[in-house]
Protein backbone atom coordinates (compact mmCIF):
# COMPACT_ATOMS: atom_id res chain seq x y z
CA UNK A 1 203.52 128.43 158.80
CA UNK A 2 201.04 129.64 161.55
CA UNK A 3 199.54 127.26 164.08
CA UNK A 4 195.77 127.98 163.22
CA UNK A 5 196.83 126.53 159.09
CA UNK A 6 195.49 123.53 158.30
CA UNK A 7 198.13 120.86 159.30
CA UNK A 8 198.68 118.58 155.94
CA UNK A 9 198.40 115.16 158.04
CA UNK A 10 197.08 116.65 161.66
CA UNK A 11 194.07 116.42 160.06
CA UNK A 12 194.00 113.24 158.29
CA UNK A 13 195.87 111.35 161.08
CA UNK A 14 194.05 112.89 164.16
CA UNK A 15 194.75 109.93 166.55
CA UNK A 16 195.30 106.17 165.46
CA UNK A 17 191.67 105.48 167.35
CA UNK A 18 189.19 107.75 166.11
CA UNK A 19 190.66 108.11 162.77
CA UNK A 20 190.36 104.55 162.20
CA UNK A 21 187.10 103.93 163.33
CA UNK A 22 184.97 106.72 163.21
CA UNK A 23 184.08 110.38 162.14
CA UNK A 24 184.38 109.40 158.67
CA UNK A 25 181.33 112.14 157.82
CA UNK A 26 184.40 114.49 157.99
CA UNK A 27 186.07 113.36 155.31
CA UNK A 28 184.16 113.27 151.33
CA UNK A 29 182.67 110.17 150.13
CA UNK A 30 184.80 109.32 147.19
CA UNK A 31 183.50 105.95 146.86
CA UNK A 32 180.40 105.28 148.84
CA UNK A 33 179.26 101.52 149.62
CA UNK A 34 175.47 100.78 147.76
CA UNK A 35 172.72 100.09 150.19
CA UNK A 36 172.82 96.68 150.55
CA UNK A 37 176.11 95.78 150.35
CA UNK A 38 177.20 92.37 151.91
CA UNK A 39 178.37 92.33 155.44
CA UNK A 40 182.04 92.26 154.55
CA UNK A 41 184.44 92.95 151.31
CA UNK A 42 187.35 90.66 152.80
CA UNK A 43 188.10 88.56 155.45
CA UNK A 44 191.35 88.63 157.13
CA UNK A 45 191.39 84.82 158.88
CA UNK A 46 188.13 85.06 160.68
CA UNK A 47 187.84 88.45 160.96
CA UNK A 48 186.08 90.00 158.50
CA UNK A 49 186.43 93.50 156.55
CA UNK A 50 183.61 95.78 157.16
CA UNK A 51 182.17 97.83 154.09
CA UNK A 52 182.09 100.93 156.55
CA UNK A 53 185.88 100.13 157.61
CA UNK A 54 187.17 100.16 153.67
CA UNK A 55 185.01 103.47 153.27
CA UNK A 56 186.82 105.24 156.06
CA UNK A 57 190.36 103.96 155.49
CA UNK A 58 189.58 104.58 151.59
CA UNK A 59 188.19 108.67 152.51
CA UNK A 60 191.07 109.29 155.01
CA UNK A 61 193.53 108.48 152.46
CA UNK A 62 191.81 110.50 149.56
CA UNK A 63 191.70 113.10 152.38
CA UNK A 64 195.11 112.84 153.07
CA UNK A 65 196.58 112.97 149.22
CA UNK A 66 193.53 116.00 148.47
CA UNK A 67 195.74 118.32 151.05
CA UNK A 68 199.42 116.62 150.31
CA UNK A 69 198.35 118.04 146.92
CA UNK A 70 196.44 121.06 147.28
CA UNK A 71 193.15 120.51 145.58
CA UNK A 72 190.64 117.66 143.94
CA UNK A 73 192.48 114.41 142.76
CA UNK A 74 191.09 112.44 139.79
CA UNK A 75 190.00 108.70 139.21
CA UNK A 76 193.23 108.05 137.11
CA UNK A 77 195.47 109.48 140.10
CA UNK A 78 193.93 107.13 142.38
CA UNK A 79 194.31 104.50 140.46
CA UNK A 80 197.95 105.37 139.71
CA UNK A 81 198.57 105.98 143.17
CA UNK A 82 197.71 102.44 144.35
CA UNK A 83 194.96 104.12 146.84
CA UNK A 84 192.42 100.84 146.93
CA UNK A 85 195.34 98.84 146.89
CA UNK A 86 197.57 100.41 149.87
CA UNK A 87 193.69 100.93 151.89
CA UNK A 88 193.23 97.18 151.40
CA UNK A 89 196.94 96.54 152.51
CA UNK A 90 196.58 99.20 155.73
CA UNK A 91 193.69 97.36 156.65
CA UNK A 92 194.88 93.58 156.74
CA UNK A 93 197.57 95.07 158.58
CA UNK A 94 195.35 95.91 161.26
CA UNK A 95 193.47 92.91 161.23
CA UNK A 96 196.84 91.00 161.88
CA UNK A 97 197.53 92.98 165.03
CA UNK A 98 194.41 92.40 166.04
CA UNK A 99 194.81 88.50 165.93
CA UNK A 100 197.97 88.39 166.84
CA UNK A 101 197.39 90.63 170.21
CA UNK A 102 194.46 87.78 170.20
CA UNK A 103 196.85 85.23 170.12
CA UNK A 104 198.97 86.66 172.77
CA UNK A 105 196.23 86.80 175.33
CA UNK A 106 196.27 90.83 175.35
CA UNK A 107 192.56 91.41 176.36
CA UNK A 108 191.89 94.86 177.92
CA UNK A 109 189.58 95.25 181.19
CA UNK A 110 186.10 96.83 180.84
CA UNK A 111 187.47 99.32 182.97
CA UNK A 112 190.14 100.65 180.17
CA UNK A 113 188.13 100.64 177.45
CA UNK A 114 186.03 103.06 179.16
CA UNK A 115 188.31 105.57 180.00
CA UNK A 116 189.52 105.43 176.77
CA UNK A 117 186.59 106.25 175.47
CA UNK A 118 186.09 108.81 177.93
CA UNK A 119 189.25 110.31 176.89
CA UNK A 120 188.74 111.33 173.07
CA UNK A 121 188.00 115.19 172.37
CA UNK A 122 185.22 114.22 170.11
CA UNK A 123 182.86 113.51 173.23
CA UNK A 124 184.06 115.90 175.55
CA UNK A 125 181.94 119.14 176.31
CA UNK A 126 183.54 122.08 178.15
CA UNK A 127 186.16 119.23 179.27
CA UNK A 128 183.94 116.47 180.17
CA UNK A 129 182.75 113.08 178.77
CA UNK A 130 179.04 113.97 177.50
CA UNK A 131 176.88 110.78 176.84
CA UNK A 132 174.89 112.19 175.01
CA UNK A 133 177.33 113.78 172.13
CA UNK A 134 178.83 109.90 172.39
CA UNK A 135 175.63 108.49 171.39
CA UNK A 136 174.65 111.63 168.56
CA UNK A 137 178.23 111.29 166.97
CA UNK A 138 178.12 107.15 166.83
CA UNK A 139 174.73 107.87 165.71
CA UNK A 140 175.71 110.20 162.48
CA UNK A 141 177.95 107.40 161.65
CA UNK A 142 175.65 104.62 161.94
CA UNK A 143 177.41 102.77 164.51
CA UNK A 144 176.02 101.45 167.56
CA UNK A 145 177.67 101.42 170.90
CA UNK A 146 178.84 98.10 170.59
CA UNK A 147 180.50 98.11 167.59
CA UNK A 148 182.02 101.32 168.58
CA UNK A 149 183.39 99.78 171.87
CA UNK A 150 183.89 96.47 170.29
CA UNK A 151 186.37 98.65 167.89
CA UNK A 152 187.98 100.65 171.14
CA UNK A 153 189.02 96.97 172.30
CA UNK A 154 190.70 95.78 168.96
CA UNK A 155 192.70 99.10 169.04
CA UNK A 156 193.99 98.78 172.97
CA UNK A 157 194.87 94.95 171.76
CA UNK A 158 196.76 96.70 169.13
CA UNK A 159 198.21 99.17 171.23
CA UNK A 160 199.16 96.91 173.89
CA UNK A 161 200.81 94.46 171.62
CA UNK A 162 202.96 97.12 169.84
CA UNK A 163 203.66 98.26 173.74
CA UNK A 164 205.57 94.97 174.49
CA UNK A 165 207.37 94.10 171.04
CA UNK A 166 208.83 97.71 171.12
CA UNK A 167 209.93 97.19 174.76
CA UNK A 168 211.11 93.43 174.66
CA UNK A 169 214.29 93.30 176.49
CA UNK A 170 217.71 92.62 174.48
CA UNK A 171 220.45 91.26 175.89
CA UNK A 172 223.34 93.27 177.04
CA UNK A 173 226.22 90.95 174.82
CA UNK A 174 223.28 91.08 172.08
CA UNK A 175 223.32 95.33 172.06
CA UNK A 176 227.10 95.06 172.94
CA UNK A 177 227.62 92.80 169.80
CA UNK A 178 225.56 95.19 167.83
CA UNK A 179 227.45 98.46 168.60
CA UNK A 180 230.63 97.08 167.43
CA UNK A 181 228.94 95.92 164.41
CA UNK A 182 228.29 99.81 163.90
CA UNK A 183 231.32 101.02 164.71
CA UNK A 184 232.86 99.07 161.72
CA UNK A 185 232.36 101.87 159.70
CA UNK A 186 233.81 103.71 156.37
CA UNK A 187 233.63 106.58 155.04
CA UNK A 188 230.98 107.22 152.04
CA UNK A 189 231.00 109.06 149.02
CA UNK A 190 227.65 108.49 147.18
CA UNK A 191 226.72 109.80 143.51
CA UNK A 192 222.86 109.11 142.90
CA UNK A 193 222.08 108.36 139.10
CA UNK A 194 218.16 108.40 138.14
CA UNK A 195 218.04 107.21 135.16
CA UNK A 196 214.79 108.31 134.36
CA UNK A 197 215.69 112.35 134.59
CA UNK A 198 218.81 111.82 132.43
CA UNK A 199 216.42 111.98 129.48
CA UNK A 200 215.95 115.39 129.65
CA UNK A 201 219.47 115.68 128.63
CA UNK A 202 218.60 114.43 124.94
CA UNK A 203 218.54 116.54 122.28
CA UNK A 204 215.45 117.19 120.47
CA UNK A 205 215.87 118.85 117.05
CA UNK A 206 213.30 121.85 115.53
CA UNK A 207 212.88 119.09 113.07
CA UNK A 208 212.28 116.14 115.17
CA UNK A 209 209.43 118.53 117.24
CA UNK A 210 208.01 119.58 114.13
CA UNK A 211 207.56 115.95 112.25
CA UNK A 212 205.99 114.64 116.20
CA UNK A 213 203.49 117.60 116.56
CA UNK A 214 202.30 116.61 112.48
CA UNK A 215 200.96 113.28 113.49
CA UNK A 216 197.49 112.98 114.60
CA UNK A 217 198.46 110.05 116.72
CA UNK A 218 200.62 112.29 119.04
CA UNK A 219 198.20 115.00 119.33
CA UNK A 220 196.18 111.91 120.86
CA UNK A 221 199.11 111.29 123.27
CA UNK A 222 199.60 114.99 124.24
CA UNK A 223 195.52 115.29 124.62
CA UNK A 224 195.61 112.60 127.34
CA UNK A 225 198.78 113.68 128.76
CA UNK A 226 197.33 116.81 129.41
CA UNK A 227 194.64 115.51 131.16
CA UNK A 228 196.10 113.53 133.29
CA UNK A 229 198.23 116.26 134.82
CA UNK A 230 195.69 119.01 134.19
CA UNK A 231 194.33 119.21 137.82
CA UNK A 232 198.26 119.97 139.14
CA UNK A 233 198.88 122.27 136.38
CA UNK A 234 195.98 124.47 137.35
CA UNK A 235 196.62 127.57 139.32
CA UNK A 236 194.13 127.75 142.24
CA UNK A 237 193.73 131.57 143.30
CA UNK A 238 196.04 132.68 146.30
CA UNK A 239 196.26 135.58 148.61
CA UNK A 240 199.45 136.81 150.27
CA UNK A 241 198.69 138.22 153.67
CA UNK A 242 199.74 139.05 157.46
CA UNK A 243 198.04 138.76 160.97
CA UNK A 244 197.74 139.70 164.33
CA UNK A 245 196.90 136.50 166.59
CA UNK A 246 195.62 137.04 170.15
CA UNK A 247 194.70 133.65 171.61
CA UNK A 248 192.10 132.95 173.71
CA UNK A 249 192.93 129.65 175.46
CA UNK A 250 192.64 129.40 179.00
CA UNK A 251 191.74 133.91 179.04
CA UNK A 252 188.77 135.97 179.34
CA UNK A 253 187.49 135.79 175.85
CA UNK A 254 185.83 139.29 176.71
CA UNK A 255 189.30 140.66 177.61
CA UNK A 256 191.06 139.14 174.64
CA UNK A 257 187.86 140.68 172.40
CA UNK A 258 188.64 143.86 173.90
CA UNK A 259 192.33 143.87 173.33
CA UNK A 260 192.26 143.26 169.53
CA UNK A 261 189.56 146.29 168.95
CA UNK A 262 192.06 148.21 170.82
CA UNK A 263 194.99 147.04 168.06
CA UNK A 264 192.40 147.60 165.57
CA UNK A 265 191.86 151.04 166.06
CA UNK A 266 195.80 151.37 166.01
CA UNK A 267 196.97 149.65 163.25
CA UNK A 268 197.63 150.49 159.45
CA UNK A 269 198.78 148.87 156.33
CA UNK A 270 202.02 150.61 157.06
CA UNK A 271 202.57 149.70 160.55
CA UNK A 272 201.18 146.64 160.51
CA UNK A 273 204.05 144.21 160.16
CA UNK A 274 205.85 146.43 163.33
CA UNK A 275 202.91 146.27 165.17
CA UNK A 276 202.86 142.30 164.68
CA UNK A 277 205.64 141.57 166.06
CA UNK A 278 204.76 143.46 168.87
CA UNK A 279 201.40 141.68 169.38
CA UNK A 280 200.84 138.71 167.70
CA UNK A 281 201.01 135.59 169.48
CA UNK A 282 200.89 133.69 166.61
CA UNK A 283 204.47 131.70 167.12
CA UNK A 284 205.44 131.32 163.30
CA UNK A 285 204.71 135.20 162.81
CA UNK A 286 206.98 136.93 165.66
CA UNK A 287 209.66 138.47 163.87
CA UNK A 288 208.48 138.14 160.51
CA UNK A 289 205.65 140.69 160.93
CA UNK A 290 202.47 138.27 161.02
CA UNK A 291 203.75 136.87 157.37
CA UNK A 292 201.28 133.80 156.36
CA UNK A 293 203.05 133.85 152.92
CA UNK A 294 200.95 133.14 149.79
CA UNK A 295 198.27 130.34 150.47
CA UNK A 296 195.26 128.86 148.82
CA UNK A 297 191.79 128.27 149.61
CA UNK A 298 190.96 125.79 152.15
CA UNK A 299 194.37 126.16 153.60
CA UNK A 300 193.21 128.28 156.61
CA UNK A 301 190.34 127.18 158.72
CA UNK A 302 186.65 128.53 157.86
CA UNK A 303 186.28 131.50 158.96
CA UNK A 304 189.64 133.22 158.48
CA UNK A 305 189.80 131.75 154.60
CA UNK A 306 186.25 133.59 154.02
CA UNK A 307 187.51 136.81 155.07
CA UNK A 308 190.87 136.46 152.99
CA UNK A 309 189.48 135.47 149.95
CA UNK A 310 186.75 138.26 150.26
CA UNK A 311 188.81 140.79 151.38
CA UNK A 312 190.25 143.58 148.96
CA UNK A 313 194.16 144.11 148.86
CA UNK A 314 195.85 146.56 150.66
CA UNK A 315 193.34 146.55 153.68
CA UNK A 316 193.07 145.09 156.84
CA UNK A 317 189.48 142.90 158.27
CA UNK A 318 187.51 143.67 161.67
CA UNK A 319 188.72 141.00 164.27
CA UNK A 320 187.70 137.62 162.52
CA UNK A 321 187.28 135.06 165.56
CA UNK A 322 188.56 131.43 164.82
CA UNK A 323 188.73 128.71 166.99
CA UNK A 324 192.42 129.77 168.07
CA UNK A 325 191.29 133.56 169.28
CA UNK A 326 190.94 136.97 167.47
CA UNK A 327 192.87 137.87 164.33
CA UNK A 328 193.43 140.98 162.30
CA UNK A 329 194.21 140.34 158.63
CA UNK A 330 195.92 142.12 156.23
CA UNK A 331 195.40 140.84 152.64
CA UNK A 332 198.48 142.33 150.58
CA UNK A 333 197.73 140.75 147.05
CA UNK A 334 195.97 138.22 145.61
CA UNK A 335 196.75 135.93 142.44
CA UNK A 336 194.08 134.86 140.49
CA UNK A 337 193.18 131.43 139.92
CA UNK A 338 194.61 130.05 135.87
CA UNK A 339 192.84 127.04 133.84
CA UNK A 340 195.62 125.38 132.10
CA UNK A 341 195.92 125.57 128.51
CA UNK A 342 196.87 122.33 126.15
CA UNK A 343 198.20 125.06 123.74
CA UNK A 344 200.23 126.06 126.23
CA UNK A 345 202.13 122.94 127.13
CA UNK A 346 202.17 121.27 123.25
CA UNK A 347 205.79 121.46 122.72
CA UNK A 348 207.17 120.51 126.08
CA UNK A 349 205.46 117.90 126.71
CA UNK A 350 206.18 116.97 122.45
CA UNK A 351 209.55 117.05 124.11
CA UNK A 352 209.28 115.09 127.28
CA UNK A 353 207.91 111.96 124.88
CA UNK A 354 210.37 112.05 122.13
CA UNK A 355 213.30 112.19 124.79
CA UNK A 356 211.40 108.93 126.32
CA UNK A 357 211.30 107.22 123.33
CA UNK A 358 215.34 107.48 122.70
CA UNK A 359 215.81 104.66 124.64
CA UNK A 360 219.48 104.13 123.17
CA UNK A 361 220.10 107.25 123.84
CA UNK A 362 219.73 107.34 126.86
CA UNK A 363 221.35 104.05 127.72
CA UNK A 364 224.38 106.02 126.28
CA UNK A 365 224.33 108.81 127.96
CA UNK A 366 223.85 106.59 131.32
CA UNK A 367 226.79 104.34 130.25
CA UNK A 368 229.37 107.79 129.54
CA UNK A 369 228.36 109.43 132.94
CA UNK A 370 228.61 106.02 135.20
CA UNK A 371 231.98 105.63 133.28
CA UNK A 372 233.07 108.80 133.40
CA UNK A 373 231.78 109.66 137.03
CA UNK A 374 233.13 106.15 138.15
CA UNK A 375 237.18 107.05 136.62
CA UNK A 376 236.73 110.49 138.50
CA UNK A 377 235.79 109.05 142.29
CA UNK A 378 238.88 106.32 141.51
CA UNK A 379 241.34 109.04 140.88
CA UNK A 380 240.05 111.02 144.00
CA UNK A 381 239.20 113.92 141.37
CA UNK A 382 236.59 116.33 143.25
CA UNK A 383 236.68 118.78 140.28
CA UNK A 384 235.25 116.64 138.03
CA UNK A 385 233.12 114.78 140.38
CA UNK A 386 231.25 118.05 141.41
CA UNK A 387 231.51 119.42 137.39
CA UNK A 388 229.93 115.67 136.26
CA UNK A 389 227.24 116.36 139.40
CA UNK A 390 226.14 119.56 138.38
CA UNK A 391 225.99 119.35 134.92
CA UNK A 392 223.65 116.13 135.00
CA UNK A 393 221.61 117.37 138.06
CA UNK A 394 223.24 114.17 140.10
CA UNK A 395 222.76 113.45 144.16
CA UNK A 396 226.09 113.96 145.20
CA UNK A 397 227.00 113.65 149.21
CA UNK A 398 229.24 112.78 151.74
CA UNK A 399 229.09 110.54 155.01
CA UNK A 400 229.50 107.43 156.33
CA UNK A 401 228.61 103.71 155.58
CA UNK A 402 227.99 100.91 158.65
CA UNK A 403 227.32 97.66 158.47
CA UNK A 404 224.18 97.78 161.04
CA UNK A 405 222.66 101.35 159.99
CA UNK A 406 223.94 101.79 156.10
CA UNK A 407 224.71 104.60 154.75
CA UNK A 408 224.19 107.77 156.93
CA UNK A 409 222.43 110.16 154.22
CA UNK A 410 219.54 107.81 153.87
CA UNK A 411 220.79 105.47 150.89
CA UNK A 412 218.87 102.35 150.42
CA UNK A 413 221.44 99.67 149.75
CA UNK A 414 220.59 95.86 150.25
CA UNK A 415 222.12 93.11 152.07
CA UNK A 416 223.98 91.78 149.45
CA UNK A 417 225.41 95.62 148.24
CA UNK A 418 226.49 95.78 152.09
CA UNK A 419 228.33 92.44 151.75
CA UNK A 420 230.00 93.80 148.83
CA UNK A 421 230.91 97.13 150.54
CA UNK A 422 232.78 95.35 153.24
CA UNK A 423 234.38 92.49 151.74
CA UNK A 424 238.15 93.16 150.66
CA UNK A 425 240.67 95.34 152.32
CA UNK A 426 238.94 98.01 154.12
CA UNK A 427 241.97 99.62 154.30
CA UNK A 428 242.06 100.85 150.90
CA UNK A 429 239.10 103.13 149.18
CA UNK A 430 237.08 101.68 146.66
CA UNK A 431 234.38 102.76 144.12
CA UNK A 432 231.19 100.51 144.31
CA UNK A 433 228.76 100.54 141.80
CA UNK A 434 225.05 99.20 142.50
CA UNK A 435 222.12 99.21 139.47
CA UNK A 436 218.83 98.59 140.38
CA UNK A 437 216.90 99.01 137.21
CA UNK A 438 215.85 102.55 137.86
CA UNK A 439 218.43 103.94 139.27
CA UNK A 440 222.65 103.86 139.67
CA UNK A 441 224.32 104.58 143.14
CA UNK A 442 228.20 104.95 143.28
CA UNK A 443 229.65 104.59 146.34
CA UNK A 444 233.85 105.57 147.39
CA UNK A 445 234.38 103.99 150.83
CA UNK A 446 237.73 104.80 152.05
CA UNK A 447 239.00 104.13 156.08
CA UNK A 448 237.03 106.27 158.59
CA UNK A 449 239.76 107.64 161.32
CA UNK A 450 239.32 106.48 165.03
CA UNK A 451 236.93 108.87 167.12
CA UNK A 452 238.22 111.25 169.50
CA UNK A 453 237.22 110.64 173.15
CA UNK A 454 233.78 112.37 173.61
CA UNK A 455 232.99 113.62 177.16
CA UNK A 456 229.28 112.72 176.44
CA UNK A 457 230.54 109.26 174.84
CA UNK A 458 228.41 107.36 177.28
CA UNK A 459 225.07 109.31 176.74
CA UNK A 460 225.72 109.05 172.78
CA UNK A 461 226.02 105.56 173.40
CA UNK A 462 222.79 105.13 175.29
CA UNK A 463 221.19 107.29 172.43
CA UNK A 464 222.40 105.29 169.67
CA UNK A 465 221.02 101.72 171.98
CA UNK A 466 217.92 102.96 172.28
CA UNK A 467 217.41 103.94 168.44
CA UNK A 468 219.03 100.00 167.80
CA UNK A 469 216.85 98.80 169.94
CA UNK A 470 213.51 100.47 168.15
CA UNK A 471 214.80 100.01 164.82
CA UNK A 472 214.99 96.03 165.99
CA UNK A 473 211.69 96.26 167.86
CA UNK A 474 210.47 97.69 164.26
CA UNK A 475 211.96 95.06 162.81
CA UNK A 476 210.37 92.37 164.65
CA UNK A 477 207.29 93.76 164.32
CA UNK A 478 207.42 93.58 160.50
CA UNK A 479 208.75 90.23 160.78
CA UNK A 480 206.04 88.90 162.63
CA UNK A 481 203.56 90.24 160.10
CA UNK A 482 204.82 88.75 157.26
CA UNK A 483 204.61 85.58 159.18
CA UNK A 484 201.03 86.17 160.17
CA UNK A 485 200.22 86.97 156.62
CA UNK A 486 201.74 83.85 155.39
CA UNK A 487 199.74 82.22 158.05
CA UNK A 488 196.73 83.35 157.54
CA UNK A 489 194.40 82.79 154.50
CA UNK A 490 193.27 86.61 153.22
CA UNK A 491 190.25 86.86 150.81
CA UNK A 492 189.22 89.62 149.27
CA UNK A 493 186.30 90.33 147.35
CA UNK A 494 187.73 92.85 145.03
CA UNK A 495 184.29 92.69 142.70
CA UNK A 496 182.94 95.05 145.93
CA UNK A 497 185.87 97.44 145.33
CA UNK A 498 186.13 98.31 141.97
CA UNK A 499 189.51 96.59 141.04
């Protein structure tokens, strides 16, 4: 995808400063605070929650989900999501760095927290701080100086804080002990059962289908089925298109104006993938003729999303300037925008509920596969393994299993599944088989042989400390959170929330 496309979390998570604390006029007001509000929703300890911090926390995330899912989300998404509760959570967080880097003595000098201010895009003009645009921009977000700055200084704490817990120093025995802890490894065969998807493997009769759609109390159920997954069954309109990009970054704009008129004047709908590659400097389009793919609106910044949307097929726009230089589009189709129907979607999702309610059924059918899937990995056969896999739609993958990193394909096992993984002769393979509730992984471990000699052994070795040692310094971190939180009495006033 091209540079100058609307990066999904670029935008949302523009830097950990000013995306916390201000600029929240960018993002749309889902849930605005009344005029008069109290001071604070929460308190976190002594420090309390600001109404203006909840807002912006609260409209980044919406922001953030609105592009992750390419449109408007409703009332009953966000409250299925857990938005106001994972915004509430995000922000104690915070406030427990911030007393914790108080309770460490991390205090930054007046000198710091002006250059960082100095240092954000958002008041810089033609590359330098502008006092004024400070002021206007604190000013459109009703904050004063000092709150901003106050806010600048609870961030460095943060930062500084995270700065030594990820580099506290660990032992050399301690990282030595540690790496042979990972070598102890096996190797891993892992079959991922969801138990949830094996439901669309029950039958559902003409009958059955029939006798559901009949009842007035299903049509209810579909009704509000529909509407809850309406807004992602809608078809926003999309145009399929190509461009030329000549940046203008650090050029003569004039020269770089000149040079696409000149391209303009040469190209064609016919030429004018060859002629991309030739001239685009667009980094995602060289080699693939200029090809943007199909994309909605809003996906492209202002000015270039106008043109395409306005644009007829099959013809190719005057240079459109953006804030990345001087395009030339060619728009090759477009696909109009479709309103889901209910009619439409009656019998499937008839279907989806009456496989939901055969519970027994589908405690069965999980019961036969783990059984049968299980008898297969113990008598090493890979036919049947890979025919179970495939019919069923199963995770099925190979790697390895340690006892400081897990499994190496990104399994989530616990401690106590890891205990059980290397207790017994680990000389032997075994089939291990772990039920959470939701879901059933089966795991083969069988001996992992010896590693050759590696001429870059030592810097593999190095690479692997220094991801032990962040994963620890992660660890710590969390661990000292949950003992903060423990610590520290958290109110808050959900009433001023809407939970």
């Amino acid at each position: 995808m091209s540079e100058f496309t609307k990066n999904k979390t670029a935008s949302v998570f523009v830097t950990i400063l000013i995306g916390i604390i201000v600029l929240s006029f960018m993002f749309t007001g889902y849930q605005s605070m009344q005029a008069g509000s109290p001071n604070a929703i929460g308190k976190v300890g002594d420090l309390p929650i600001k109404p203006e911090e909840y807002q912006q926390e609260y409209n980044r995330q919406i922001e953030f989900y609105k592009q992750m899912m390419g449109g408007e989300i409703s009332a009953k998404q966000i409250e299925a999501m857990g938005i106001k509760q994972s915004v509430i959570r995000n922000i104690v967080q915070r406030k427990l760095m911030v007393k914790f880097a108080g309770d460490m003595g991390a205090h930054p000098s007046e000198e710091e927290v002006k250059n960082e201010i100095k240092s954000l895009p958002y008041f810089l003009t033609n590359g330098q701080f502008d006092i004024n645009r400070y002021k206007s921009l604190l000013a459109a977000n009703r904050l004063t100086p000092a709150e901003f700055e106050a806010d600048v200084v609870n961030q460095l704490k943060m930062k500084s804080t995270q700065a030594i817990v990820m580099n506290f120093p660990l032992s050399k025995g301690y990282m030595a002990d540690m790496q042979k802890i990972r070598e102890e490894k096996l190797n891993a065969e892992v079959v991922q059962i969801s138990k949830n998807s094996l439901r669309n493997f029950i039958e559902v009769t003409p009958a059955e289908l029939s006798t559901f759609l009949a009842s007035d109390t299903n049509q209810k159920r579909l009704q509000s089925m529909f509407n809850d997954r309406k807004a992602s069954l809608d078809k926003q309109e999309e145009v399929k298109a190509r461009h030329i990009l000549l940046t203008t970054e650090g050029k003569d704009e004039a020269k770089v104006k000149a040079e696409i008129e000149k391209i303009a004047k040469e190209v064609t709908p016919a030429n004018f993938a060859k002629l991309a590659d030739k001239y685009t400097e667009d980094p995602s389009g060289k080699g693939k003729g200029g090809d943007l793919g199909s994309f909605g609106r809003g996906r492209m910044v202002p000015e270039f999303d106008k043109v395409a949307f306005e644009q007829k097929p099959g013809t190719i726009s005057a240079p459109i300037k953006t804030q990345f230089g001087y395009h030339l589009l060619l728009v090759e189709s477009k696909t109009p925008a479709q309103i889901a129907k209910l009619d439409d979607y009656k019998e499937k999702f008839a279907k989806e509920l009456i496989q939901k309610d055969k519970v027994e059924e589908i405690k069965k059918l999980t019961v036969d596969i783990s059984n049968n899937m299980k008898k297969a990995l113990d008598a090493g056969n890979e036919k049947e393994v890979k025919a179970l896999a495939d019919k069923y739609k199963l995770q099925h993958s190979t790697g390895t299993v340690n006892r400081l990193d897990g499994v190496s394909n990104g399994v989530n096992l616990t401690a106590e599944n890891m205990k059980e993984i290397f207790s017994g002769d680990l000389t032997k393979p075994a089939v291990h088989l772990f039920d959470d509730g939701a879901n059933i992984v089966m795991i083969k471990t069988s001996p992992a042989p010896a590693g050759k000699t590696d001429l870059n052994e030592q810097a593999k070795v190095a690479q692997d400390n220094a991801g032990l040692k962040n994963a620890l310094s992660r660890k710590m971190m969390e661990q000292i959170l949950k003992k903060l939180e423990e610590d520290t009495k958290v109110k808050i006033y959900s009433n001023m929330i809407g939970e």
